[in-house]
C-alpha atoms as a PDB file:
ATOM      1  CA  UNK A   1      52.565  28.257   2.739  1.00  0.00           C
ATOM      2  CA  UNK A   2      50.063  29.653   4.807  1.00  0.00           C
ATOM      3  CA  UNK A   3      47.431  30.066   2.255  1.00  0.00           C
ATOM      4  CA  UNK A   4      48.087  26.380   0.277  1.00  0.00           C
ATOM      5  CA  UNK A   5      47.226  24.788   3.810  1.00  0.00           C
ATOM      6  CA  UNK A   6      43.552  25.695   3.920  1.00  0.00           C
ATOM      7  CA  UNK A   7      43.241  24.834   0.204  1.00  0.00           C
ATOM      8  CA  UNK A   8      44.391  21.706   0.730  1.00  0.00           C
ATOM      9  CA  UNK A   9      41.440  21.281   3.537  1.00  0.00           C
ATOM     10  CA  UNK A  10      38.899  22.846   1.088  1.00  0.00           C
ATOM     11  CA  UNK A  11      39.896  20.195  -1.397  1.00  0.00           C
ATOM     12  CA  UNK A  12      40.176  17.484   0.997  1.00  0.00           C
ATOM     13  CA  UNK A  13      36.418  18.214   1.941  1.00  0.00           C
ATOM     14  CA  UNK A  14      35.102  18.847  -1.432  1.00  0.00           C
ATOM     15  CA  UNK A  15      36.762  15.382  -2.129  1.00  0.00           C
ATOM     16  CA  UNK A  16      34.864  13.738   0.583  1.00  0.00           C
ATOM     17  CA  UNK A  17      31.525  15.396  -0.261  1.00  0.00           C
ATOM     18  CA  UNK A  18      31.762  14.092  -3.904  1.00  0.00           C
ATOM     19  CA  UNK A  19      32.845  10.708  -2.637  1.00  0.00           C
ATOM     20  CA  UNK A  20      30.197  10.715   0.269  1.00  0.00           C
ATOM     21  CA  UNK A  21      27.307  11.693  -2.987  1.00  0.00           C
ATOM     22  CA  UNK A  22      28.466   8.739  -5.204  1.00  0.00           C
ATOM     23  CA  UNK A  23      28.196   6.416  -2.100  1.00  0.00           C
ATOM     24  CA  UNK A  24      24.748   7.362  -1.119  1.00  0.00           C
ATOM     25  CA  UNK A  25      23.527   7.382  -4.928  1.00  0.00           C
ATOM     26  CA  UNK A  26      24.879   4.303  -4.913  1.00  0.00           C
ATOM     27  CA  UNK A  27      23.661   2.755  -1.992  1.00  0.00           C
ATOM     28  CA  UNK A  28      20.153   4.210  -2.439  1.00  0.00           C
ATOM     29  CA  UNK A  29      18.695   1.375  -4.215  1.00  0.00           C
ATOM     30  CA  UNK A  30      19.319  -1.204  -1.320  1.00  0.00           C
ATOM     31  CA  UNK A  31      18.586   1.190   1.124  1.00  0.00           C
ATOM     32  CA  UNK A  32      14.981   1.914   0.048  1.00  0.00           C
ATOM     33  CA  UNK A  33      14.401  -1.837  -0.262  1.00  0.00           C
ATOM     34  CA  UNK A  34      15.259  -2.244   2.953  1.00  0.00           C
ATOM     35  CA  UNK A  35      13.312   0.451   4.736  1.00  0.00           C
ATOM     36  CA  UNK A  36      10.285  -0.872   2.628  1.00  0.00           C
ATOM     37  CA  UNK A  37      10.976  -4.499   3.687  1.00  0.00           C
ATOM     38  CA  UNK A  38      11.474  -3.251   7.046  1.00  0.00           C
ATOM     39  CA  UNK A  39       8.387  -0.473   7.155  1.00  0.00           C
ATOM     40  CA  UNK A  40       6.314  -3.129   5.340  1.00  0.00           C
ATOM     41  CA  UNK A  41       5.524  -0.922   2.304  1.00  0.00           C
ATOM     42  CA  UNK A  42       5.250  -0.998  -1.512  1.00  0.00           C
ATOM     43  CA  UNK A  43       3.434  -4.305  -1.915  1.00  0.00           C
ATOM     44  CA  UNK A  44       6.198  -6.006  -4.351  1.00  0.00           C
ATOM     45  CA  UNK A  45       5.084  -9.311  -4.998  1.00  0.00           C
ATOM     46  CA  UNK A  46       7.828 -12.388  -5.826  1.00  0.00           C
ATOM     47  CA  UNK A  47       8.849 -14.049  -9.044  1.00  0.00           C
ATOM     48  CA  UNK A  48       6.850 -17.285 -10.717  1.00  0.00           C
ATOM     49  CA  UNK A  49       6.023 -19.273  -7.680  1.00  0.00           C
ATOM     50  CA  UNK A  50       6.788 -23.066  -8.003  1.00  0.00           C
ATOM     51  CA  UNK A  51       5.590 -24.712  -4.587  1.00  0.00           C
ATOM     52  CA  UNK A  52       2.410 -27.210  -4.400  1.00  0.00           C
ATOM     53  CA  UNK A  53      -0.294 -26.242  -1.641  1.00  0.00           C
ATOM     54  CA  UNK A  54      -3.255 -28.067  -0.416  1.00  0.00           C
ATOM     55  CA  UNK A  55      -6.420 -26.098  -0.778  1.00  0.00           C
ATOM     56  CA  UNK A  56      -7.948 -24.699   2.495  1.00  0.00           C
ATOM     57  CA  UNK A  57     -11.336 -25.121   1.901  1.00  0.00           C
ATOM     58  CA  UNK A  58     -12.550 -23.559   5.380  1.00  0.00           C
ATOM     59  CA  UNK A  59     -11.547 -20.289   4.367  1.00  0.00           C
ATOM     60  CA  UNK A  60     -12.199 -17.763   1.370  1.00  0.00           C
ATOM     61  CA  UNK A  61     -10.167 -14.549   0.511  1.00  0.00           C
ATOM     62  CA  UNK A  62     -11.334 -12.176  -1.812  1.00  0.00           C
ATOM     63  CA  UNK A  63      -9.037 -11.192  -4.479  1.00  0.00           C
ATOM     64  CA  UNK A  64      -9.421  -7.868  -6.024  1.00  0.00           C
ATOM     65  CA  UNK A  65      -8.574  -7.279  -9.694  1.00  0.00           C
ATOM     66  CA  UNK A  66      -7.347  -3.214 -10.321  1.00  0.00           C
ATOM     67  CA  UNK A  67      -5.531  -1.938 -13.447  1.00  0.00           C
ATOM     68  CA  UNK A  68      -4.201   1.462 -14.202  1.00  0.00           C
ATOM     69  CA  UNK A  69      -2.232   3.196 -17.262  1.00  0.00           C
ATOM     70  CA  UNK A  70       0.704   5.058 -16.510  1.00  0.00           C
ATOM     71  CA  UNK A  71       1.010   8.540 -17.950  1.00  0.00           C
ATOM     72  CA  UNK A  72       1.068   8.498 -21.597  1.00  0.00           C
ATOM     73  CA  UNK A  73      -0.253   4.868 -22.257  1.00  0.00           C
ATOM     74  CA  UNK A  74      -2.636   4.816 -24.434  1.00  0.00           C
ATOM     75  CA  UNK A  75      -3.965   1.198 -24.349  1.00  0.00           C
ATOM     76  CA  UNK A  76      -7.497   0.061 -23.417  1.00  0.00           C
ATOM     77  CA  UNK A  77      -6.700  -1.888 -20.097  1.00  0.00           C
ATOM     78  CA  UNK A  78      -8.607  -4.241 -17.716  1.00  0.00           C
ATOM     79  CA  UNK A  79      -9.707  -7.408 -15.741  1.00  0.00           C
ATOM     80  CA  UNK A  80     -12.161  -9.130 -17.413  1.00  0.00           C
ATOM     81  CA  UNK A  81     -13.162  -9.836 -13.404  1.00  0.00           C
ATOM     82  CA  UNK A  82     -13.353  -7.366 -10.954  1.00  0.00           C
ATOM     83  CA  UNK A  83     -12.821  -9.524  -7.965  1.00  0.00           C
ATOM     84  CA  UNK A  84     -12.959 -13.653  -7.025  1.00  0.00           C
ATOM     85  CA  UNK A  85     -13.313 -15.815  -4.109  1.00  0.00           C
ATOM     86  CA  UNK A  86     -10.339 -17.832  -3.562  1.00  0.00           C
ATOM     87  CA  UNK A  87      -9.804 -20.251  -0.958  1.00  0.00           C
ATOM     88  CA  UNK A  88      -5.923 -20.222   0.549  1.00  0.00           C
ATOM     89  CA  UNK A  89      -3.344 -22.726  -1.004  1.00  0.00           C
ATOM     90  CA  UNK A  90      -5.900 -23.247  -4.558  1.00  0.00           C
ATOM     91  CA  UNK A  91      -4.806 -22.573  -7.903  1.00  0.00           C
ATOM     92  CA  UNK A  92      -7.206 -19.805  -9.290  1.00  0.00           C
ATOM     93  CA  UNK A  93      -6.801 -18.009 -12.710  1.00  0.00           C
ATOM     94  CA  UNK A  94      -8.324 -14.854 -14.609  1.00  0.00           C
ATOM     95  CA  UNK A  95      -7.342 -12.690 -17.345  1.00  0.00           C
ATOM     96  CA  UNK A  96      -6.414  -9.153 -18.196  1.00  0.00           C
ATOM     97  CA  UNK A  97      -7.837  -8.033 -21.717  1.00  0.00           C
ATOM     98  CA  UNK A  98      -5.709  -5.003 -23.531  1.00  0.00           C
ATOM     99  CA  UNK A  99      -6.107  -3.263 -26.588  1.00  0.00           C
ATOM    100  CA  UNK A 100      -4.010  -1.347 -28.695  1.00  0.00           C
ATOM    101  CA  UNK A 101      -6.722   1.757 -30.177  1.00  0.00           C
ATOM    102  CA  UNK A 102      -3.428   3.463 -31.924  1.00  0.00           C
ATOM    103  CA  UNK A 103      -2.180   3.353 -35.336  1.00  0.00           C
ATOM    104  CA  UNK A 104       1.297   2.045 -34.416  1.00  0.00           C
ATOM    105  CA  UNK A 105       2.600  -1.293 -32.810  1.00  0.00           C
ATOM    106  CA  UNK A 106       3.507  -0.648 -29.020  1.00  0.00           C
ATOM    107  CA  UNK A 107       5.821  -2.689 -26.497  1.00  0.00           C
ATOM    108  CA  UNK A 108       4.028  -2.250 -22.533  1.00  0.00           C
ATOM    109  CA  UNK A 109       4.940  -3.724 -19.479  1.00  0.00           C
ATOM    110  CA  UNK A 110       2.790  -4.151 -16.622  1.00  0.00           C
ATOM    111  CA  UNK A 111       4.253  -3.868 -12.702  1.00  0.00           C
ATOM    112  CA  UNK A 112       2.446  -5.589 -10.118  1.00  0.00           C
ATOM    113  CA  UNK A 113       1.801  -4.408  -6.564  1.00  0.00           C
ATOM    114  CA  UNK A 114      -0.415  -6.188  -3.540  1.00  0.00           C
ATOM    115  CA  UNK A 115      -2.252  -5.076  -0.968  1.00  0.00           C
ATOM    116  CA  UNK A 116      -2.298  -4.784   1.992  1.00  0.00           C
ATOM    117  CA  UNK A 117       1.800  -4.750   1.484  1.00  0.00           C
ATOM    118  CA  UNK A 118       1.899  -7.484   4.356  1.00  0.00           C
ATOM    119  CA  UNK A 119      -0.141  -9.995   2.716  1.00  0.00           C
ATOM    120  CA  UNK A 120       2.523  -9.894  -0.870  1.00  0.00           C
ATOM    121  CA  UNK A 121       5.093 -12.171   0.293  1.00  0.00           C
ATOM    122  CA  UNK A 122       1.703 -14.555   0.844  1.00  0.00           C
ATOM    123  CA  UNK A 123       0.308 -14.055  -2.949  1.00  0.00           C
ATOM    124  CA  UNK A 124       2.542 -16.286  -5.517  1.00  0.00           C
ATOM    125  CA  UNK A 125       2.042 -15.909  -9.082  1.00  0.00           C
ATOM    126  CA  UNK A 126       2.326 -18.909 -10.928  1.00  0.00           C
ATOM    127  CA  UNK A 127       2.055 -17.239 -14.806  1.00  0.00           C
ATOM    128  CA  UNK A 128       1.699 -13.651 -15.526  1.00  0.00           C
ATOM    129  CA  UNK A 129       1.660 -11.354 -18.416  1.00  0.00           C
ATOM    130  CA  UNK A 130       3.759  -9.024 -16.042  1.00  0.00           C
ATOM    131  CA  UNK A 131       6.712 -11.662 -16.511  1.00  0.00           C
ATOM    132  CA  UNK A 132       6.855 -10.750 -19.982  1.00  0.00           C
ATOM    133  CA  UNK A 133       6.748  -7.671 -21.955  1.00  0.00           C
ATOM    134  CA  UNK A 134       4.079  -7.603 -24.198  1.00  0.00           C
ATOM    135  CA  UNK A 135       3.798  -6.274 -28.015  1.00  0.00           C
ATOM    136  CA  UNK A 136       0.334  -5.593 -29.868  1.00  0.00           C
ATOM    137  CA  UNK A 137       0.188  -4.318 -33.133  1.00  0.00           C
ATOM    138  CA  UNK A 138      -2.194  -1.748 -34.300  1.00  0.00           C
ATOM    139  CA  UNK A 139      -5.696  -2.533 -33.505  1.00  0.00           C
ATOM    140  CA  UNK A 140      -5.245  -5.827 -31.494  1.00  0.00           C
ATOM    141  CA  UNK A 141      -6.693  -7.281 -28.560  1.00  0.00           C
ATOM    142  CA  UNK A 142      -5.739 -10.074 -26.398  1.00  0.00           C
ATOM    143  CA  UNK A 143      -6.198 -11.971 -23.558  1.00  0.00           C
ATOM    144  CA  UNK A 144      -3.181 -12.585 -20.717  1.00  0.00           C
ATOM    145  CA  UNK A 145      -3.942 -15.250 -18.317  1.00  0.00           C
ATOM    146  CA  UNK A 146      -2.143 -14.308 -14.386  1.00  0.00           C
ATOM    147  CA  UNK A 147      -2.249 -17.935 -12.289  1.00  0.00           C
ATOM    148  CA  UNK A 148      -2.024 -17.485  -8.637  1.00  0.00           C
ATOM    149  CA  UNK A 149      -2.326 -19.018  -5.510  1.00  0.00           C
ATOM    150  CA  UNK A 150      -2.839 -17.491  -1.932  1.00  0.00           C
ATOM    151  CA  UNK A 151      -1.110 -18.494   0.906  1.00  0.00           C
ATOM    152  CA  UNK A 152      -2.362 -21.074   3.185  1.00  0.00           C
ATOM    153  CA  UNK A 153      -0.186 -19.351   5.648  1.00  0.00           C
ATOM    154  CA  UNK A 154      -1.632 -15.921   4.741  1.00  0.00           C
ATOM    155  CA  UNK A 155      -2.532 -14.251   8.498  1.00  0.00           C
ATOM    156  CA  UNK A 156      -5.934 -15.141   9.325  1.00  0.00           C
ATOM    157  CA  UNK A 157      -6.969 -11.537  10.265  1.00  0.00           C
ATOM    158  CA  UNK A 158      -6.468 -10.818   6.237  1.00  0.00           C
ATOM    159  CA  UNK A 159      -9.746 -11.375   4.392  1.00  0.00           C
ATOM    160  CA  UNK A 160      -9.423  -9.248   1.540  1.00  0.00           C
ATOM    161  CA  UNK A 161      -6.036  -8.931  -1.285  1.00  0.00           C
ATOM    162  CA  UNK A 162      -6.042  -6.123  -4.427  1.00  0.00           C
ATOM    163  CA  UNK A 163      -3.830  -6.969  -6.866  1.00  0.00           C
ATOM    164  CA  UNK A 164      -3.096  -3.863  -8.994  1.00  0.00           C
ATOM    165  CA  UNK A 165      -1.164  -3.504 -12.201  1.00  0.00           C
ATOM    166  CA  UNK A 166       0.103  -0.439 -13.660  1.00  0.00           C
ATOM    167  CA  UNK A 167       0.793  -0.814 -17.375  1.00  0.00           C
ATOM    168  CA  UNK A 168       3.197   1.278 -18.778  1.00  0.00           C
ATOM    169  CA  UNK A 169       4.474   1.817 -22.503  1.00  0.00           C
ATOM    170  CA  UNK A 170       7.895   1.435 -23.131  1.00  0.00           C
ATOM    171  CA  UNK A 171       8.018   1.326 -26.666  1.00  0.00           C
ATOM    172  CA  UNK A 172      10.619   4.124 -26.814  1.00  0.00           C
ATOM    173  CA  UNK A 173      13.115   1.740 -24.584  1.00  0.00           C
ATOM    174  CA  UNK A 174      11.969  -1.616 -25.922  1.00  0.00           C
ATOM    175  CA  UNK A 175      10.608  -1.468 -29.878  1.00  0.00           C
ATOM    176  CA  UNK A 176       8.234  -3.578 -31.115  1.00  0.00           C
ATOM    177  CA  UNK A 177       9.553  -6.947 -32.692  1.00  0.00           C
ATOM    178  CA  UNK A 178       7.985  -9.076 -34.910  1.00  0.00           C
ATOM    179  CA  UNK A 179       7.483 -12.824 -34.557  1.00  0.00           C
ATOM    180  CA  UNK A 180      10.396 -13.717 -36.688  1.00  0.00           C
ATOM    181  CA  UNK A 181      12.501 -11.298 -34.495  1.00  0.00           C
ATOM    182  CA  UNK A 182      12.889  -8.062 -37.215  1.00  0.00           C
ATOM    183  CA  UNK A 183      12.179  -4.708 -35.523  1.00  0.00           C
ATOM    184  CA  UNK A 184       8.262  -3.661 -36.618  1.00  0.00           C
ATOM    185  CA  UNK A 185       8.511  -0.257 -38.188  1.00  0.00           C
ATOM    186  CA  UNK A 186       6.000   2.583 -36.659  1.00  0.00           C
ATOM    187  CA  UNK A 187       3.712   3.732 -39.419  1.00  0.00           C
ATOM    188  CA  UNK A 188       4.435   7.290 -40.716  1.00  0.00           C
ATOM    189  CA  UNK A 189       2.207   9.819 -39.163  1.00  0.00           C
ATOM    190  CA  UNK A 190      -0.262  11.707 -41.635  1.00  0.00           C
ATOM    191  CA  UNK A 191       0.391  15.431 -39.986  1.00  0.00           C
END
């Protein structure tokens, strides 16, 4: 008896340790958005943006333009502008240009982040290729179009916004389809 007492306790604990690990694992999702939110980092911008803004011509923000591959992304990857002069509250558009320089179709998708991280709940995109995942066959090049509009209630101390997009390939999770919805087959490799 004396010995089935503490076993019970070990196994009572162990039991609340693997119950406490689930919980957290669980929980760690909401968590980290919320000490983000609450921290102001990681710069995650909002969803289309639908709302109708007067331009305020008084001011101009500059917007810059950054773009990055993740590891293992081979694409060619860029703004075809660097930066623009926007004034709060305006529609403004530019576009990204990427090419595919390998021999098979790839799927990407590109993940947005603004900076300073106080200023993204102030920068609404109104069409992006970052909505989307995009597909480009062997050789091709195109053109995605990102609408935005700044803020007209964007702090007045903030004069400058980079919007940054990493582009990653996800080809492996998400294969290539073709327009009339078949699965594109990867060309053999030649090794």
């Amino acid at each position: 008896m004396n010995e089935s007492l503490p076993t019970r306790r070990l196994v009572r604990r162990l039991l609340f340790v693997v119950v406490a690990m689930f919980g957290f694992g669980f929980l760690l999702v909401p968590i980290y958005d919320v000490m983000c939110q609450a921290f102001g980092i990681n710069g995650k911008t909002a969803g289309a943006y639908t709302g109708v803004q007067s331009a305020d011509e008084a001011r101009a923000v500059r917007v810059q333009f950054l773009a990055t591959n993740a590891a293992g992304m081979l694409w060619e990857f860029g703004p075809q502008a660097d930066q623009v002069s926007v004034h709060p509250g305006a529609s403004q558009e530019i576009r990204f240009v990427a090419y595919n320089p390998t021999d098979k179709p790839m799927t990407a998708q590109a993940i947005p982040s603004v900076s300073p991280s106080r200023a993204a709940a102030y920068f609404h995109k109104t069409e992006c290729f970052c909505f989307t995942q995009q597909v480009l066959q062997p050789g091709e090049r195109i053109e995605m179009p990102v609408r935005f509009i700044v803020d007209r209630d964007l702090p007045t101390d903030v004069h400058n916004l980079t919007l940054a997009y990493t582009l990653f390939d996800i080809t492996s999770r998400q294969p290539p389809v073709a327009a009339n919805g078949t699965p594109v087959p990867a060309k053999e490799s030649l090794q």
